[in-house]
N, C-alpha and C. Protein backbone atom coordinates (compact mmCIF):
# COMPACT_ATOMS: atom_id res chain seq x y z
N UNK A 1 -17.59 52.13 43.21
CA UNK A 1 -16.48 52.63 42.39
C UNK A 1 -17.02 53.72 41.46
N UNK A 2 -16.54 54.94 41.45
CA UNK A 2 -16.94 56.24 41.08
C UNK A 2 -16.75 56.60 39.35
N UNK A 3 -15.42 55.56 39.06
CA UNK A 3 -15.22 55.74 37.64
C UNK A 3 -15.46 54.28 37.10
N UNK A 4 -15.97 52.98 37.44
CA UNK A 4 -16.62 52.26 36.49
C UNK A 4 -17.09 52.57 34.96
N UNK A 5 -16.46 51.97 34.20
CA UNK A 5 -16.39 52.48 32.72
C UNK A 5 -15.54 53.29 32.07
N UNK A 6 -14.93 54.26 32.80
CA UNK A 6 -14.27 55.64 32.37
C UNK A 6 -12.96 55.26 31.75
N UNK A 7 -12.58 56.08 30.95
CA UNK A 7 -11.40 55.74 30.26
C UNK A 7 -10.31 56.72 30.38
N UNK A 8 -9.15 56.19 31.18
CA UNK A 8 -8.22 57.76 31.55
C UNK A 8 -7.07 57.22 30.51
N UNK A 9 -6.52 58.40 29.95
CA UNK A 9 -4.71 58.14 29.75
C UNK A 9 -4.35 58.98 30.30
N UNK A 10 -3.01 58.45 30.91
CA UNK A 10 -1.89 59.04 31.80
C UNK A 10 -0.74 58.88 30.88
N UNK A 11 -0.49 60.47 30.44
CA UNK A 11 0.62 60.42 29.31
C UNK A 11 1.97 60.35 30.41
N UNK A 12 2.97 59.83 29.23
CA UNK A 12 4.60 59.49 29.55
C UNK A 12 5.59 59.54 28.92
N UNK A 13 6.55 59.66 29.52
CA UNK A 13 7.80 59.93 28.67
C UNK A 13 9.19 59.61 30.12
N UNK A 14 9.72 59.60 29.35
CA UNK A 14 11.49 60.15 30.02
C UNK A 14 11.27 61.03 31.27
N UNK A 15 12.44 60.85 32.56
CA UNK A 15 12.24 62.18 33.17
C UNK A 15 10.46 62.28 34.36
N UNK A 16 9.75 60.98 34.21
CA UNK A 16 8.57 61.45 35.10
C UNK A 16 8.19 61.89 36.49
N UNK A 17 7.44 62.49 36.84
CA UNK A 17 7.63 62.59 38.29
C UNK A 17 7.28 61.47 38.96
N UNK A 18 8.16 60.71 39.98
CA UNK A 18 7.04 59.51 40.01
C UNK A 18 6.03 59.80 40.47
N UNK A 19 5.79 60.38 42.13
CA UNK A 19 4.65 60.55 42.60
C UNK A 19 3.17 61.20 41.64
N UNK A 20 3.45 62.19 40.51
CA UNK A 20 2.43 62.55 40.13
C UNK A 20 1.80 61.79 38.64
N UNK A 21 2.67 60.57 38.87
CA UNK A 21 2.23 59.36 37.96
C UNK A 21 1.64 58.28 38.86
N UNK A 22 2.02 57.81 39.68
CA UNK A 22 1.54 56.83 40.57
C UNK A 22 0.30 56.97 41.67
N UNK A 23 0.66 58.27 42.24
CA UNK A 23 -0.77 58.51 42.60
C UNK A 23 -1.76 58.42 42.39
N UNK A 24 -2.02 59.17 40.86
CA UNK A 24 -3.49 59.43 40.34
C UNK A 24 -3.53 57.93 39.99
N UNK A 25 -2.57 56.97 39.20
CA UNK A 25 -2.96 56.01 38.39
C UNK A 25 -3.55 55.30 39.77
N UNK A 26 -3.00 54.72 40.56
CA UNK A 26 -3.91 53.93 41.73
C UNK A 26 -4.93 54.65 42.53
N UNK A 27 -5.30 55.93 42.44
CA UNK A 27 -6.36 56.30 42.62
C UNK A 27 -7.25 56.48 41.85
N UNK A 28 -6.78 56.64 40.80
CA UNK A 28 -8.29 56.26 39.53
C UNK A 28 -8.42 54.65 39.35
N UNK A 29 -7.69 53.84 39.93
CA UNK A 29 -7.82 52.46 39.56
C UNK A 29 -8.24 51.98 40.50
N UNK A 30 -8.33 52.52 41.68
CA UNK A 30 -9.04 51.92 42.97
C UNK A 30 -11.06 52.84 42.86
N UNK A 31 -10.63 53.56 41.90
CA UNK A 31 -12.06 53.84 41.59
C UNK A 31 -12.70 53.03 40.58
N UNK A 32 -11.60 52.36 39.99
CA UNK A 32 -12.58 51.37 39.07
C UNK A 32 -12.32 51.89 37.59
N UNK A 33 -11.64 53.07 37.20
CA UNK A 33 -10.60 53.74 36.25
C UNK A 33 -10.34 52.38 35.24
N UNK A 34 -10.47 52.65 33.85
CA UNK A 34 -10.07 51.77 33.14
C UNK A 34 -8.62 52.85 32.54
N UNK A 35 -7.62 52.67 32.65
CA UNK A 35 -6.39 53.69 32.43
C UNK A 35 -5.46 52.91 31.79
N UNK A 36 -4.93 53.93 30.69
CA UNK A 36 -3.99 53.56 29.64
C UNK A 36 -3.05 54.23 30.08
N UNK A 37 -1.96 53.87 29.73
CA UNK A 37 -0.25 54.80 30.23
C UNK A 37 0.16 55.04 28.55
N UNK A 38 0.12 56.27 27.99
CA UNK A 38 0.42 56.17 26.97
C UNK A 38 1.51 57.57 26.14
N UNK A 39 2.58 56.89 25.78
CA UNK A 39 4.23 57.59 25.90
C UNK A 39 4.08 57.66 24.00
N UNK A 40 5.56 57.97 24.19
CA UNK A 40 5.80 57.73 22.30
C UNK A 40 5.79 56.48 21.47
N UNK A 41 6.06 55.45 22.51
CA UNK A 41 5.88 53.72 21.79
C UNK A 41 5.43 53.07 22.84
N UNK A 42 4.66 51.54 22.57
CA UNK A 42 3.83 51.14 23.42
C UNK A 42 4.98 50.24 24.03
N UNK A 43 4.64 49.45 24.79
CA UNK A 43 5.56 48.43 25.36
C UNK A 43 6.70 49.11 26.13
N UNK A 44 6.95 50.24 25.81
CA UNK A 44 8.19 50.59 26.00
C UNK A 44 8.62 51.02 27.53
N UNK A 45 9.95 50.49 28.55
CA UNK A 45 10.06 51.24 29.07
C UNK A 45 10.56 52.90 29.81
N UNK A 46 9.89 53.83 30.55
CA UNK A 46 10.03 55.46 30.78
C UNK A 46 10.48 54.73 32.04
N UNK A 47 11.76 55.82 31.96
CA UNK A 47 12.01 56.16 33.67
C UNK A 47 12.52 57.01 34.17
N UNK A 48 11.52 57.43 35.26
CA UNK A 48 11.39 58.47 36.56
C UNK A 48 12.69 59.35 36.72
N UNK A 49 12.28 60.65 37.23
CA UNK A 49 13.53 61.36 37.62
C UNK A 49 14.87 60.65 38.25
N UNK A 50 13.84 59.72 39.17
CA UNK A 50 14.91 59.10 40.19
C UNK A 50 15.22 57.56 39.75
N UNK A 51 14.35 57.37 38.50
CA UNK A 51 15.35 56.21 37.99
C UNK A 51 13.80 54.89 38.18
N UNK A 52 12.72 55.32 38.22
CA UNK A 52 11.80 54.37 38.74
C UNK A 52 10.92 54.04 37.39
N UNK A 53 11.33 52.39 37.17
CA UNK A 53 10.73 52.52 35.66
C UNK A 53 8.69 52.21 35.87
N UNK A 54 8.87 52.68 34.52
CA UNK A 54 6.81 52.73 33.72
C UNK A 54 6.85 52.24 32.32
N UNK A 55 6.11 50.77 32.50
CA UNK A 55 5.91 50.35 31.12
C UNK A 55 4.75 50.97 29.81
N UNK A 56 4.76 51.64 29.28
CA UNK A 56 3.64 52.31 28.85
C UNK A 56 2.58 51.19 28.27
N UNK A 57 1.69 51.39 27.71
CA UNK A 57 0.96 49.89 27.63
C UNK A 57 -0.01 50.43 26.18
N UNK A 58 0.35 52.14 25.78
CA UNK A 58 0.10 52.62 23.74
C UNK A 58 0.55 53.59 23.72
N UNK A 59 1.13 53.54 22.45
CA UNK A 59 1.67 54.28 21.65
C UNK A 59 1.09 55.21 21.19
N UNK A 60 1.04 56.85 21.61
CA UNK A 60 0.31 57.87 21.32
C UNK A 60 -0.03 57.82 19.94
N UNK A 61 0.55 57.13 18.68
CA UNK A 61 0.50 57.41 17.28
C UNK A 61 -0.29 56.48 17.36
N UNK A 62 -1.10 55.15 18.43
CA UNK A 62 -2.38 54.26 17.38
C UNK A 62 -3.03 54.93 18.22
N UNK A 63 -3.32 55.66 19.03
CA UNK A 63 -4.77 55.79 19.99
C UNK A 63 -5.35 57.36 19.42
N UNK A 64 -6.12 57.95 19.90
CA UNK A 64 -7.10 58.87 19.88
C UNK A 64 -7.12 59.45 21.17
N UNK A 65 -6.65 61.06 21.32
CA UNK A 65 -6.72 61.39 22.64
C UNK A 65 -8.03 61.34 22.99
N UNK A 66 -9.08 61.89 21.67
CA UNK A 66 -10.50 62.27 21.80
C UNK A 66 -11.34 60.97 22.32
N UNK A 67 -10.72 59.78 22.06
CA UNK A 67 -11.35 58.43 23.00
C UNK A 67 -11.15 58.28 24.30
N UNK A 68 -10.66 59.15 25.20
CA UNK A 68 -10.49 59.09 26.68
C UNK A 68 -11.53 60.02 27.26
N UNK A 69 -11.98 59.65 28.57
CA UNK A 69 -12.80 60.87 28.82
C UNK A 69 -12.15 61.50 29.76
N UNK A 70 -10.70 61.14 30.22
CA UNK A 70 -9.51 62.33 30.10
C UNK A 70 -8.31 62.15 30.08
N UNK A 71 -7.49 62.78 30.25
CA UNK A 71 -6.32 62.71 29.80
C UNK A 71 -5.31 63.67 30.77
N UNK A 72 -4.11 62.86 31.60
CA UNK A 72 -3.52 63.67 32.42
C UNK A 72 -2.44 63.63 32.11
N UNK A 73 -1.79 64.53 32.55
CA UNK A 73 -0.06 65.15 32.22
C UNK A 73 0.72 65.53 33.33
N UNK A 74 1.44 64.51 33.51
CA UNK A 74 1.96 64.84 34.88
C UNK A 74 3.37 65.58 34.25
N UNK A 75 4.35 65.89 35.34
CA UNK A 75 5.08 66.85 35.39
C UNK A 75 6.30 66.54 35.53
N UNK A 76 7.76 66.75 35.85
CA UNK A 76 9.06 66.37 36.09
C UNK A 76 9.38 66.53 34.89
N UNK A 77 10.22 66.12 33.89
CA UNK A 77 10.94 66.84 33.25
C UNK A 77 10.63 65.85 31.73
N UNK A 78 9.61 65.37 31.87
CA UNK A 78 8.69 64.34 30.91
C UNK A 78 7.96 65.24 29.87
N UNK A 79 7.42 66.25 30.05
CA UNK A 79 6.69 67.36 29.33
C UNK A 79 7.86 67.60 28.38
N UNK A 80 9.06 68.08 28.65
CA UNK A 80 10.10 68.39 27.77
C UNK A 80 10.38 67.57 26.98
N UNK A 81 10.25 65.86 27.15
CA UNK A 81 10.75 65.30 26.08
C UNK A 81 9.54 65.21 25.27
N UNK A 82 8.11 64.87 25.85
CA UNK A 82 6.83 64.49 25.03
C UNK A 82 6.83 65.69 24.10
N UNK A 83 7.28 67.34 23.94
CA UNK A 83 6.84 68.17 23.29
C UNK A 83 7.87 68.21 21.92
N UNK A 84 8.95 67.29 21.95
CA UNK A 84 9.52 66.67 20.79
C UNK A 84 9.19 66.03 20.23
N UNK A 85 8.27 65.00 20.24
CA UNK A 85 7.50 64.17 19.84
C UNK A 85 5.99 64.16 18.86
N UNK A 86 5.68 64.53 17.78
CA UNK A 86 4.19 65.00 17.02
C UNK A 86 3.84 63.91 17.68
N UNK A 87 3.73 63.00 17.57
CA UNK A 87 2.46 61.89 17.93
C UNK A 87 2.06 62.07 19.49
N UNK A 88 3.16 62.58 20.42
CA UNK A 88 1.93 63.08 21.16
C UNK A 88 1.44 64.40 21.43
N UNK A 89 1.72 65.39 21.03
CA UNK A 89 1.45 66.38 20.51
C UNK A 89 0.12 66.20 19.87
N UNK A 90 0.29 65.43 18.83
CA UNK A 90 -1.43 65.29 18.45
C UNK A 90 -2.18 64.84 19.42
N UNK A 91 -1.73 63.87 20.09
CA UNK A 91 -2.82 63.41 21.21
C UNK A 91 -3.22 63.71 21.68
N UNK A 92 -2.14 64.90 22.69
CA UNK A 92 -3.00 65.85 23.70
C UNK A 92 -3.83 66.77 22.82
N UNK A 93 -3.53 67.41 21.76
CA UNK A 93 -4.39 68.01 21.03
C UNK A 93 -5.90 67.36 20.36
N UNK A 94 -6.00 66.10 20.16
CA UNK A 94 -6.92 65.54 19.84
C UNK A 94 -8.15 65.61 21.17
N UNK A 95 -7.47 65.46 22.42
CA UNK A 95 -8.20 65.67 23.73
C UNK A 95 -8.82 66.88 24.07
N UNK A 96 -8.28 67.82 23.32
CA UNK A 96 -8.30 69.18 23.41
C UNK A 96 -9.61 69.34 22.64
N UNK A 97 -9.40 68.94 21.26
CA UNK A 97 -10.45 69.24 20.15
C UNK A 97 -11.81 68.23 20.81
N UNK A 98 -11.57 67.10 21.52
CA UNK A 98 -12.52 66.79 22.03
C UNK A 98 -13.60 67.07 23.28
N UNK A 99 -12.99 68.09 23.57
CA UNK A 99 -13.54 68.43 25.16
C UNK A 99 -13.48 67.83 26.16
N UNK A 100 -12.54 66.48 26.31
CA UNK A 100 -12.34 65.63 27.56
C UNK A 100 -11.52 66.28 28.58
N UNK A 101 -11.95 65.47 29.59
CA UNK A 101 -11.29 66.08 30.90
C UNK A 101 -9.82 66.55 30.82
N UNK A 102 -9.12 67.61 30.71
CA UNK A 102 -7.43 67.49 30.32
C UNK A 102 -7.53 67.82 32.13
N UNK A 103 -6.40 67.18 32.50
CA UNK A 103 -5.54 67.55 33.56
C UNK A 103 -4.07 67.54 34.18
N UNK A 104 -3.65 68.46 34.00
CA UNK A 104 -1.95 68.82 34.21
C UNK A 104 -1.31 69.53 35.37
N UNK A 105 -0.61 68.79 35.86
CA UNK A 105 0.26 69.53 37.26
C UNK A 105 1.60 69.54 36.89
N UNK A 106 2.46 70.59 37.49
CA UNK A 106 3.57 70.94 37.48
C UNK A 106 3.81 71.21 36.20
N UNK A 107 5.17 70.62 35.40
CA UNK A 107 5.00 71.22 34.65
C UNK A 107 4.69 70.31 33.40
N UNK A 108 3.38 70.07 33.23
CA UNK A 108 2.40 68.90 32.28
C UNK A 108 1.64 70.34 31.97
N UNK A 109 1.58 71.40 32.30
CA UNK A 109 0.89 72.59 31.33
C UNK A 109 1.59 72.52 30.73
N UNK A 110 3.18 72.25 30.30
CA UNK A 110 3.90 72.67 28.75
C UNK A 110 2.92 71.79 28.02
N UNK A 111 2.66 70.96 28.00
CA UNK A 111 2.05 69.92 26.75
C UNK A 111 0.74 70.47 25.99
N UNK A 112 -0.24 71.61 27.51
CA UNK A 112 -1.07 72.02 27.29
C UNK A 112 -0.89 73.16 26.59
N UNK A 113 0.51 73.83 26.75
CA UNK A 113 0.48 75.13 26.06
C UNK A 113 0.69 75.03 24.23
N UNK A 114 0.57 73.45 23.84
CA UNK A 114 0.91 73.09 22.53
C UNK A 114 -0.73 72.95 22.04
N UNK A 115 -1.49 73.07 22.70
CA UNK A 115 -3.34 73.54 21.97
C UNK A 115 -3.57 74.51 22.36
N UNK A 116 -5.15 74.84 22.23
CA UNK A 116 -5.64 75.93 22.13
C UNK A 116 -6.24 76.09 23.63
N UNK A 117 -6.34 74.93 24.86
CA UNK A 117 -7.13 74.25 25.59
C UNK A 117 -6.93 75.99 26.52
N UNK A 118 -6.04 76.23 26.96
CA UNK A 118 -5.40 77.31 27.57
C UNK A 118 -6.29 78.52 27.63
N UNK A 119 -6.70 78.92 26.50
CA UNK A 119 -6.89 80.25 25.95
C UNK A 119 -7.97 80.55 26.74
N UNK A 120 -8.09 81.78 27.55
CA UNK A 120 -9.76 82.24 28.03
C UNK A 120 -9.70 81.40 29.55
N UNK A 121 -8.90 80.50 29.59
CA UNK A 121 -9.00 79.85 30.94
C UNK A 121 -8.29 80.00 31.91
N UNK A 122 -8.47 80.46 33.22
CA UNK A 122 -8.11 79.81 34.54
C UNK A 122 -7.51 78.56 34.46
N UNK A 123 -6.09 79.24 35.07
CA UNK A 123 -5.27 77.65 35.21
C UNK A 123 -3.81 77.95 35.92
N UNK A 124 -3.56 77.12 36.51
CA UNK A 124 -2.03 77.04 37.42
C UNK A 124 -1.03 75.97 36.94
N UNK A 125 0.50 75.41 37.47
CA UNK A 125 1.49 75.33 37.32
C UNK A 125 2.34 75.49 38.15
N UNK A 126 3.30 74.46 37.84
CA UNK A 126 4.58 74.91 38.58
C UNK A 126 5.19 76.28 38.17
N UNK A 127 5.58 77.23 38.99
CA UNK A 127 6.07 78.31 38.83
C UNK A 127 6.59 79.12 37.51
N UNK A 128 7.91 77.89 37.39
CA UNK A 128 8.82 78.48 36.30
C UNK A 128 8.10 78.11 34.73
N UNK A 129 7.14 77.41 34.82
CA UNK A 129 6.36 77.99 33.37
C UNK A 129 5.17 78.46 33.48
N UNK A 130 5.28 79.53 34.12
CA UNK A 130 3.78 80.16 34.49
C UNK A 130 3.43 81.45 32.99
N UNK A 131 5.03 81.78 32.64
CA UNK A 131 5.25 82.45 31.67
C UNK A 131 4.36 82.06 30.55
N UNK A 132 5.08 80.58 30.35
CA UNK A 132 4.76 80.24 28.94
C UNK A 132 3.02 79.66 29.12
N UNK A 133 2.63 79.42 30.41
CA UNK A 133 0.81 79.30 30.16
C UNK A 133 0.62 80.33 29.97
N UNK A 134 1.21 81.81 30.40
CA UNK A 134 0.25 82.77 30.01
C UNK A 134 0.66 83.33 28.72
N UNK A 135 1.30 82.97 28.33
CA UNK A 135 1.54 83.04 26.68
C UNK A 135 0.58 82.18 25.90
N UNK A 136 0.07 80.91 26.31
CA UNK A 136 -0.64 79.96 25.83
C UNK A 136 -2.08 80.55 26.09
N UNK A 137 -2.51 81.66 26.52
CA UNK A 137 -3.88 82.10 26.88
C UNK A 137 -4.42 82.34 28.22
N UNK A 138 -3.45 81.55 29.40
CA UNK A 138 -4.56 81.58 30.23
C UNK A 138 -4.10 82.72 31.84
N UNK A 139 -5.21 82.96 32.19
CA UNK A 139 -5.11 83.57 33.41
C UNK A 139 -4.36 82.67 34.45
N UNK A 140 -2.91 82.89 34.86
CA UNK A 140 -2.34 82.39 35.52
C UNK A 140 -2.74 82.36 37.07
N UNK A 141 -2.93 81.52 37.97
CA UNK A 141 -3.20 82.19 39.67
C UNK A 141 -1.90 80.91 40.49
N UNK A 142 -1.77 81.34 40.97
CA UNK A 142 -0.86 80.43 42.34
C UNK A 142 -1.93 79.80 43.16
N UNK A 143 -2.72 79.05 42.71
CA UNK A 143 -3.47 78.10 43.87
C UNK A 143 -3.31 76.60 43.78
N UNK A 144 -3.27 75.74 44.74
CA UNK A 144 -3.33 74.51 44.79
C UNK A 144 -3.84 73.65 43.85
N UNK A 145 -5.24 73.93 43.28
CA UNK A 145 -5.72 73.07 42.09
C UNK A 145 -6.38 74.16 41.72
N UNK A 146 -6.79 75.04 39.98
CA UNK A 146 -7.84 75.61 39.95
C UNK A 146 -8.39 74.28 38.82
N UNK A 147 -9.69 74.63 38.57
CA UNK A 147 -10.35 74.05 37.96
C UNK A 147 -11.46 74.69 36.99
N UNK A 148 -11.57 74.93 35.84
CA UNK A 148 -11.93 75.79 34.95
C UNK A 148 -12.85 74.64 33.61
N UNK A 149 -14.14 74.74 33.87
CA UNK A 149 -14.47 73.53 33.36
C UNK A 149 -13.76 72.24 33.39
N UNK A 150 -13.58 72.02 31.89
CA UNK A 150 -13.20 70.35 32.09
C UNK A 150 -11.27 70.62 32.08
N UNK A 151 -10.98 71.56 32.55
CA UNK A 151 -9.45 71.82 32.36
C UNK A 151 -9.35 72.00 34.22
N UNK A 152 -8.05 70.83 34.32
CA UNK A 152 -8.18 70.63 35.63
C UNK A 152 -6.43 71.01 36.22
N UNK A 153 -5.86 71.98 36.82
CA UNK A 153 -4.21 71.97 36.89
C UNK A 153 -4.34 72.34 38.25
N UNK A 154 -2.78 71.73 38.76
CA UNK A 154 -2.04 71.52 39.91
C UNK A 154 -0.53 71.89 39.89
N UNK A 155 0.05 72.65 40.81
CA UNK A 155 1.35 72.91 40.83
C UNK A 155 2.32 72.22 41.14
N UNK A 156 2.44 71.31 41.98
CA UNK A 156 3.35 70.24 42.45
C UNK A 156 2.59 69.07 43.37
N UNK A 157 3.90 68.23 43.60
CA UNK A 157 3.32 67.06 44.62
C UNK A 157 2.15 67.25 45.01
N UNK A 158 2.98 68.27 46.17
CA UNK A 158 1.73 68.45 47.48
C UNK A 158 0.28 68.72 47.45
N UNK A 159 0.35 69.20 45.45
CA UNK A 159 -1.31 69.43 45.53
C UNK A 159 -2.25 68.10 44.86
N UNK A 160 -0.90 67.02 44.85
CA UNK A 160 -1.66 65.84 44.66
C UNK A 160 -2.80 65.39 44.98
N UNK A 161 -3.37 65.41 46.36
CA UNK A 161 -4.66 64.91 46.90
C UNK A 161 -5.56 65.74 46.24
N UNK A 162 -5.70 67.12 46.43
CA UNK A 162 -6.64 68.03 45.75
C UNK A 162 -6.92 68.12 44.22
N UNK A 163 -5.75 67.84 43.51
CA UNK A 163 -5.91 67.80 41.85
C UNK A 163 -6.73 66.46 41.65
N UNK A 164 -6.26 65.18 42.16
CA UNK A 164 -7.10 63.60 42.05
C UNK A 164 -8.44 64.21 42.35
N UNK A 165 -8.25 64.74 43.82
CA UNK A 165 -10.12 64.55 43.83
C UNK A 165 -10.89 64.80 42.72
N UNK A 166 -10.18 66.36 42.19
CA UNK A 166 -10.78 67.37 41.53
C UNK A 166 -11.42 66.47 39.88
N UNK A 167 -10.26 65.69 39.58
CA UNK A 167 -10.54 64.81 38.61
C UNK A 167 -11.69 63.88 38.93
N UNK A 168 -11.11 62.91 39.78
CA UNK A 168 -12.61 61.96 40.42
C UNK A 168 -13.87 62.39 40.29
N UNK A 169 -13.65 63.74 40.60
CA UNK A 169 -15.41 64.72 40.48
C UNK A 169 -15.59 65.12 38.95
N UNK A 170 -15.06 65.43 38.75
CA UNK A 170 -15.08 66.00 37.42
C UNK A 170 -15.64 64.81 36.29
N UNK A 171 -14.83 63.54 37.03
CA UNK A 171 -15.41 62.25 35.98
C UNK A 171 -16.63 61.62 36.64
N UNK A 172 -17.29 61.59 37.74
CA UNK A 172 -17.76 60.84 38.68
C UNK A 172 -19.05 61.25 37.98
């Protein structure tokens, strides 16, 4: 098992995609991933575009993004509600100030475009906020996963397999 020890949060909210929540979480957990699901309140349940609920299991306001050694942001229409929210706003920013693994597909770069993580970097997205990453700093490209140090992004579903690996390695 490749991530024995490692500590992921998989942020949440309202609106998630399922697949780009469920994927990574049982593939970092079949690596041995110690993973937190962590939304605006703990206990609470989020549910999926299509209605598929996620119990979160902390509350972005007690944890420390900078205690994960990364932190992913999946995409569907969950980014929009989390960027109402300061407490997680700080979180992902605390991850930021820490140098841990950030990784975001679709559109989980909005969350990223709320730090500094962006700036100077290589990085992709779902399409329609390609704008606002490159307002946030970074060299936009249309590829499947780029990967730019510890800043790891994916555009949709389909680049699911390639963004996980990219993480797996990145933590491994």
């Amino acid at each position: 098992m490749k991530l024995q020890g490692k500590k992921i949060a998989i942020m949440l909210d309202q609106q998630y995609q399922e697949l780009e929540v469920w994927y990574p979480y049982y593939r970092l957990k079949e690596e041995g991933a110690d993973l937190a699901l962590v939304g605006p309140q703990a206990g609470a349940t989020y549910g999926s575009k299509l209605g598929y609920p996620c119990v979160s299991t902390a509350a972005a306001r007690d944890v420390d993004g900078g205690d994960f050694d990364a932190v992913l942001v999946p995409g569907g229409w969950c980014p929009d509600f989390m960027r109402r929210d300061e407490s997680m706003i700080r979180f992902i920013r605390q991850a930021a100030e820490a140098d841990v693994v950030l990784a975001a597909i679709c559109h989980g770069g909005w969350m990223l475009c709320c730090t500094d993580a962006l700036r100077g970097k290589r990085a992709t997205s779902f399409l329609a906020i390609r704008h606002d990453m490159m307002n946030a700093g970074c060299d936009w490209v249309d590829r499947e996963c780029v990967v730019d140090g510890k800043l790891i992004t994916a555009r949709k579903p389909d680049d699911l397999p390639a963004w996980t690996r990219a993480i797996i390695d990145a933590l491994a």
